[in-house]
PDB file of N, CA and C in Angstrom:
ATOM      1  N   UNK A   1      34.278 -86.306-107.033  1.00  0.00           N
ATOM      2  CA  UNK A   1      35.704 -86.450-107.091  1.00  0.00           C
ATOM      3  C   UNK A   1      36.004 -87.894-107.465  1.00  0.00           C
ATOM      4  N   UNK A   2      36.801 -88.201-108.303  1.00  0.00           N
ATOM      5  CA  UNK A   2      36.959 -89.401-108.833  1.00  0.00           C
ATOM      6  C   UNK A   2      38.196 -89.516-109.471  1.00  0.00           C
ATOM      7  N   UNK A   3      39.134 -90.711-109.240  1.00  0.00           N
ATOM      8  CA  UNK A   3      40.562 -90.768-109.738  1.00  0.00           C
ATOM      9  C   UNK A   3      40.390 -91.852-110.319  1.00  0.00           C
ATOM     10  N   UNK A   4      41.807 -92.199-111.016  1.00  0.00           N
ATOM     11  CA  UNK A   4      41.543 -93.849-111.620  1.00  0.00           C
ATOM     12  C   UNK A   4      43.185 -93.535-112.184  1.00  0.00           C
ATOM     13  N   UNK A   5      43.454 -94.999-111.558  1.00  0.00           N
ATOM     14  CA  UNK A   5      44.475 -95.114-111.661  1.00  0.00           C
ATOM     15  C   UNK A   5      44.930 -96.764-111.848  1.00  0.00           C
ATOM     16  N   UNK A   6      46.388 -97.466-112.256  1.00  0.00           N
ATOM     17  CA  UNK A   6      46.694 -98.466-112.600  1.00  0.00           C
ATOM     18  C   UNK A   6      48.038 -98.825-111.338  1.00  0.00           C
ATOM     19  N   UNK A   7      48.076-100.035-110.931  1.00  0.00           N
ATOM     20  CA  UNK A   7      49.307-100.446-110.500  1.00  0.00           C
ATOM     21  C   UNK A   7      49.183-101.576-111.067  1.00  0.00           C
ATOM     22  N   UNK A   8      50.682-102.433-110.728  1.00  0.00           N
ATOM     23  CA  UNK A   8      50.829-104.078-111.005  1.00  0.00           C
ATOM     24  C   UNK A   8      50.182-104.586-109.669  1.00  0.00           C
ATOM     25  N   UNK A   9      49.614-105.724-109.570  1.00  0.00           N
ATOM     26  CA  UNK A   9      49.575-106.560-109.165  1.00  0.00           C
ATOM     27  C   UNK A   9      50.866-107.467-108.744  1.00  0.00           C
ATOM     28  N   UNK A  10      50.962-108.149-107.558  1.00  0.00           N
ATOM     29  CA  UNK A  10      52.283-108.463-106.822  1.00  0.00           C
ATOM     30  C   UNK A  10      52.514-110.208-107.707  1.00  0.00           C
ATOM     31  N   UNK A  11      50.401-110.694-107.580  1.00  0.00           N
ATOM     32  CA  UNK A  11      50.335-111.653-108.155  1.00  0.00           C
ATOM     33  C   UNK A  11      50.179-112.191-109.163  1.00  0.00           C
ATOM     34  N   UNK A  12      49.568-111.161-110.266  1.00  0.00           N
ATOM     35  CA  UNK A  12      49.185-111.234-111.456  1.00  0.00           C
ATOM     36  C   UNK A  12      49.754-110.350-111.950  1.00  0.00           C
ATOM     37  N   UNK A  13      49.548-110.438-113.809  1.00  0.00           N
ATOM     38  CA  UNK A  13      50.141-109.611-114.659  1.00  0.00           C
ATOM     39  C   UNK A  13      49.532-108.597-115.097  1.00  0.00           C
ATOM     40  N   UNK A  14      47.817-108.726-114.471  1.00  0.00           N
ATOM     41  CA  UNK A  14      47.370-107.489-115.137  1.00  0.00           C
ATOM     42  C   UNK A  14      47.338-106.376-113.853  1.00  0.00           C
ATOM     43  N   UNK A  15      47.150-105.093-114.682  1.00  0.00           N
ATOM     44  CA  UNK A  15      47.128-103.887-113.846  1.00  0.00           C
ATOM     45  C   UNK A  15      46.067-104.335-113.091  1.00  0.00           C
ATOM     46  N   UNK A  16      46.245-103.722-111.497  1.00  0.00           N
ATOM     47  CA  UNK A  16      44.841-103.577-110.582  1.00  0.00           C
ATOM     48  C   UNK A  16      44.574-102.548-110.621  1.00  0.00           C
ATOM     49  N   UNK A  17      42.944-102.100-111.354  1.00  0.00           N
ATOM     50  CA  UNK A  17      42.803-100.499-111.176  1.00  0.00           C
ATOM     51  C   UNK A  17      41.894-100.175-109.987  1.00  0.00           C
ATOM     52  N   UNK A  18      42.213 -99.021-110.091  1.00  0.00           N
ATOM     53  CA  UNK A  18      41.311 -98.789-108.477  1.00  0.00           C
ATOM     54  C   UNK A  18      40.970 -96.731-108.415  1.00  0.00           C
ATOM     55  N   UNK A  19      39.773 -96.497-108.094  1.00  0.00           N
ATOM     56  CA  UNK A  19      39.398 -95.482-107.635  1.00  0.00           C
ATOM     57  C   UNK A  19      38.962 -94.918-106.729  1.00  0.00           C
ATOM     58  N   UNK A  20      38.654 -93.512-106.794  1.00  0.00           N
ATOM     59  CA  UNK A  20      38.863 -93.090-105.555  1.00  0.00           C
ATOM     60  C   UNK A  20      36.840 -92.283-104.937  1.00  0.00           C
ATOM     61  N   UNK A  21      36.000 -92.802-104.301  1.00  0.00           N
ATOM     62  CA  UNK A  21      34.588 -92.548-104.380  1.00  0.00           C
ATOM     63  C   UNK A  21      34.053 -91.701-103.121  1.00  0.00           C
ATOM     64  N   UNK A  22      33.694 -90.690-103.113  1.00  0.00           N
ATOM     65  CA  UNK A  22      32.992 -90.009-101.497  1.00  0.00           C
ATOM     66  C   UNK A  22      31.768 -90.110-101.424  1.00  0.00           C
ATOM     67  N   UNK A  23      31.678 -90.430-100.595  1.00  0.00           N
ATOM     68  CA  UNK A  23      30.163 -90.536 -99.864  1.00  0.00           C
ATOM     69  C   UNK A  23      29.825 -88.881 -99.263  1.00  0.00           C
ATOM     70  N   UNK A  24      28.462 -88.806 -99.605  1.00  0.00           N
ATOM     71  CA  UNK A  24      28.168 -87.802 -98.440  1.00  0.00           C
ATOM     72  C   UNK A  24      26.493 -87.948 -97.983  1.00  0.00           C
ATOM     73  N   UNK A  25      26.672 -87.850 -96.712  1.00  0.00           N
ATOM     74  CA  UNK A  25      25.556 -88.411 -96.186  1.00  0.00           C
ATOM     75  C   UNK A  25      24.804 -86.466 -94.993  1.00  0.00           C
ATOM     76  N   UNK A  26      23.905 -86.632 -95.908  1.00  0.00           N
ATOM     77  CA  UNK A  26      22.668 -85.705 -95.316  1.00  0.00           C
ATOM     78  C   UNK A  26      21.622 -85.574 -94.025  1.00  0.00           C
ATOM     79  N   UNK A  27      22.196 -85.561 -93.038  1.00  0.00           N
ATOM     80  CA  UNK A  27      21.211 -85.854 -92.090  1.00  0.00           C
ATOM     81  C   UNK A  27      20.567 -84.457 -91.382  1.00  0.00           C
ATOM     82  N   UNK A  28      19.342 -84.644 -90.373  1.00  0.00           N
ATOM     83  CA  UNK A  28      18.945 -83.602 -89.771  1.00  0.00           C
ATOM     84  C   UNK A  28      19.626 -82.757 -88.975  1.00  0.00           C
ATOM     85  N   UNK A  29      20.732 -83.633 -88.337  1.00  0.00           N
ATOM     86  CA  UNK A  29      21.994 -82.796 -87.284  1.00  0.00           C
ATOM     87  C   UNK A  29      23.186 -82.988 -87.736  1.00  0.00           C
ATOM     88  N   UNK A  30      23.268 -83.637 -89.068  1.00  0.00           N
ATOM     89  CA  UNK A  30      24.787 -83.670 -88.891  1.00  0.00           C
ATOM     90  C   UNK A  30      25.122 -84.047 -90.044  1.00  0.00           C
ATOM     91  N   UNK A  31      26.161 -83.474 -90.932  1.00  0.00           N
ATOM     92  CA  UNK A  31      26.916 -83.554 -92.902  1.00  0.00           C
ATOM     93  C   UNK A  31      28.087 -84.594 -92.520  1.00  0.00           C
ATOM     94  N   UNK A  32      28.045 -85.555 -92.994  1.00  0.00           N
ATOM     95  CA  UNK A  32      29.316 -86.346 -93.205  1.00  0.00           C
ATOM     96  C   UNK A  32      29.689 -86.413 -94.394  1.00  0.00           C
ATOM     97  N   UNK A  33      31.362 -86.463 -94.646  1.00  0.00           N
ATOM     98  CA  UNK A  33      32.009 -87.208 -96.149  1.00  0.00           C
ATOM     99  C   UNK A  33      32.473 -87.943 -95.842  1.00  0.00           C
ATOM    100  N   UNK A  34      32.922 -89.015 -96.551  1.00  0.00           N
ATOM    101  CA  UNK A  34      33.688 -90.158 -96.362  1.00  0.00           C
ATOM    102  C   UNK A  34      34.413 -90.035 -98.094  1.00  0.00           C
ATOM    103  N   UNK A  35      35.869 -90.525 -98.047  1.00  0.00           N
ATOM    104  CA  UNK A  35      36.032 -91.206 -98.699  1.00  0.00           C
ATOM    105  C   UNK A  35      37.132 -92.052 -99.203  1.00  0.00           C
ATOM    106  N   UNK A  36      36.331 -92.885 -99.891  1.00  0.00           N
ATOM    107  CA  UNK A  36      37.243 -94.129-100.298  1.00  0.00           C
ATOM    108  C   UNK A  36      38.328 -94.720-101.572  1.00  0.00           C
ATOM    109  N   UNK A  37      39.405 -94.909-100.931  1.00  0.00           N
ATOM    110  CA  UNK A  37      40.211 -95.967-102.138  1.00  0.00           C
ATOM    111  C   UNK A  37      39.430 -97.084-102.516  1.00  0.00           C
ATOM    112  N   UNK A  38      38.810 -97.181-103.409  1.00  0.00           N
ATOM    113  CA  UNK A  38      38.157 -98.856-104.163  1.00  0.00           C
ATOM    114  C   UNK A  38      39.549 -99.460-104.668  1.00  0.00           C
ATOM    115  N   UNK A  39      39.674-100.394-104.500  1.00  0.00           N
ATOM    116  CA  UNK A  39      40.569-101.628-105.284  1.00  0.00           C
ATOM    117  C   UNK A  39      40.362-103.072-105.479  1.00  0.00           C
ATOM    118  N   UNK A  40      39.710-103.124-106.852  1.00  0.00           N
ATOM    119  CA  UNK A  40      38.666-104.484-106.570  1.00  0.00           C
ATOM    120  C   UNK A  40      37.898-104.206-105.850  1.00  0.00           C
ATOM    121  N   UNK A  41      37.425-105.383-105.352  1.00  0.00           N
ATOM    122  CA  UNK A  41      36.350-105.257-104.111  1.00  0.00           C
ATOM    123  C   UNK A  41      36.580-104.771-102.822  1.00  0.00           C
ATOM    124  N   UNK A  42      37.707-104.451-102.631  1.00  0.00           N
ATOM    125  CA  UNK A  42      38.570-103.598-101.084  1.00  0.00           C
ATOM    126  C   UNK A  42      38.189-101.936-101.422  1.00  0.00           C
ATOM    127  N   UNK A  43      37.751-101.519-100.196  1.00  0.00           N
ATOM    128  CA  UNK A  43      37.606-100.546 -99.568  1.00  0.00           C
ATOM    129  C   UNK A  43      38.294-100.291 -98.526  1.00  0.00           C
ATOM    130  N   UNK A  44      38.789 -98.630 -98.818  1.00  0.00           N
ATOM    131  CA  UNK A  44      39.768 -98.510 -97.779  1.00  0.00           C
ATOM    132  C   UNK A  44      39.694 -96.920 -97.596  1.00  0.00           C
ATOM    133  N   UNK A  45      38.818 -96.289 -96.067  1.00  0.00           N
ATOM    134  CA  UNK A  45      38.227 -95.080 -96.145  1.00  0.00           C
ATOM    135  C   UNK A  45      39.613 -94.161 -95.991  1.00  0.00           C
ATOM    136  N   UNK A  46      39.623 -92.426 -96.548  1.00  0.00           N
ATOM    137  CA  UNK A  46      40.788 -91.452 -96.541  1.00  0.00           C
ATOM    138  C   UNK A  46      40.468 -90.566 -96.086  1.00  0.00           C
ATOM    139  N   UNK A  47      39.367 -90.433 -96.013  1.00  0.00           N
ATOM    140  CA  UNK A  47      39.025 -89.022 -95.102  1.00  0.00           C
ATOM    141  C   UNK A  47      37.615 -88.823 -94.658  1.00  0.00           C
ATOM    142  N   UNK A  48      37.246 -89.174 -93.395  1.00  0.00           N
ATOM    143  CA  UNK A  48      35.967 -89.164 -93.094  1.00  0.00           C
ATOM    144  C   UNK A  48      36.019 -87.947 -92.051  1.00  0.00           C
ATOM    145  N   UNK A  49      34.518 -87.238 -92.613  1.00  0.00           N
ATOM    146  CA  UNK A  49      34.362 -85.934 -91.850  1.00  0.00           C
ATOM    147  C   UNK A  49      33.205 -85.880 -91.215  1.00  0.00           C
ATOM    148  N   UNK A  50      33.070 -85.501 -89.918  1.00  0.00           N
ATOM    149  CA  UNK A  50      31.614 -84.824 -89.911  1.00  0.00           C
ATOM    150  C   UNK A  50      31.434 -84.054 -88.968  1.00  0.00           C
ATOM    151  N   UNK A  51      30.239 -83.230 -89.556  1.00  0.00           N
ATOM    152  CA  UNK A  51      30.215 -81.543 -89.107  1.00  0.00           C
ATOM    153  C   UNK A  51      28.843 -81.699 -88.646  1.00  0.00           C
ATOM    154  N   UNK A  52      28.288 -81.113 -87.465  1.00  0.00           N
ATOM    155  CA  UNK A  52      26.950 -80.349 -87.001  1.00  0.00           C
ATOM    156  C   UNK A  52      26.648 -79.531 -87.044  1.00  0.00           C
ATOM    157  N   UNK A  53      25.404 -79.708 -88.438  1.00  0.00           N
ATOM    158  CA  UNK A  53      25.112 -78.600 -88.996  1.00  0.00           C
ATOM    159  C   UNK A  53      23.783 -78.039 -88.482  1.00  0.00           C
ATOM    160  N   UNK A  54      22.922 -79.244 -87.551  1.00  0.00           N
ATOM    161  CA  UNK A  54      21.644 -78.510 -87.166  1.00  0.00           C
ATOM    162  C   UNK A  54      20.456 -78.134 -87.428  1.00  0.00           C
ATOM    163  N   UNK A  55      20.563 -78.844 -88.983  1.00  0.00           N
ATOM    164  CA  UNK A  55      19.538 -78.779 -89.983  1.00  0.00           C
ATOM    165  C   UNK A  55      17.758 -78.903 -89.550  1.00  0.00           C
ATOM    166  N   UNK A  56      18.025 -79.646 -88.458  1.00  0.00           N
ATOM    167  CA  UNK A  56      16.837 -80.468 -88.208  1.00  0.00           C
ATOM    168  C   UNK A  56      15.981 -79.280 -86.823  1.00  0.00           C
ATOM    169  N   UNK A  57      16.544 -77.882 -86.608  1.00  0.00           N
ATOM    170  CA  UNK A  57      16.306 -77.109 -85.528  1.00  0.00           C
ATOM    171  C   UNK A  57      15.513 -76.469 -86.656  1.00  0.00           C
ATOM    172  N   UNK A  58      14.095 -75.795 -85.723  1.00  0.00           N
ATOM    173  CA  UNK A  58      13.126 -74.357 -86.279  1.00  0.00           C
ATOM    174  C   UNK A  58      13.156 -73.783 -86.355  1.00  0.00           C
TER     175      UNK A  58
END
């Protein structure tokens, strides 16, 4: 999932672009997503999930 988008800047004249990136992380007990607004170098998480899935049982 990935967006991209333009605003102004408050301080400058050029557009700040910024997108939108999920993480998903695989573990033995447990699925997480995360994800993030990028803007510049700012990160700013929108929806972090996580589920027990149990993976790691015989």
């Amino acid at each position: 999932m990935t967006a991209t988008s333009t605003t102004r800047s408050r301080t400058a004249s050029k557009p700040v672009r910024w997108k939108r990136i999920g993480v998903v992380d695989v573990g033995s007990n447990s699925v997480r997503l995360v994800v993030y607004d990028v803007r510049g170098r700012a990160m700013q998480p929108r929806f972090n999930e996580k589920v027990l899935a149990g993976l790691g049982r015989g």
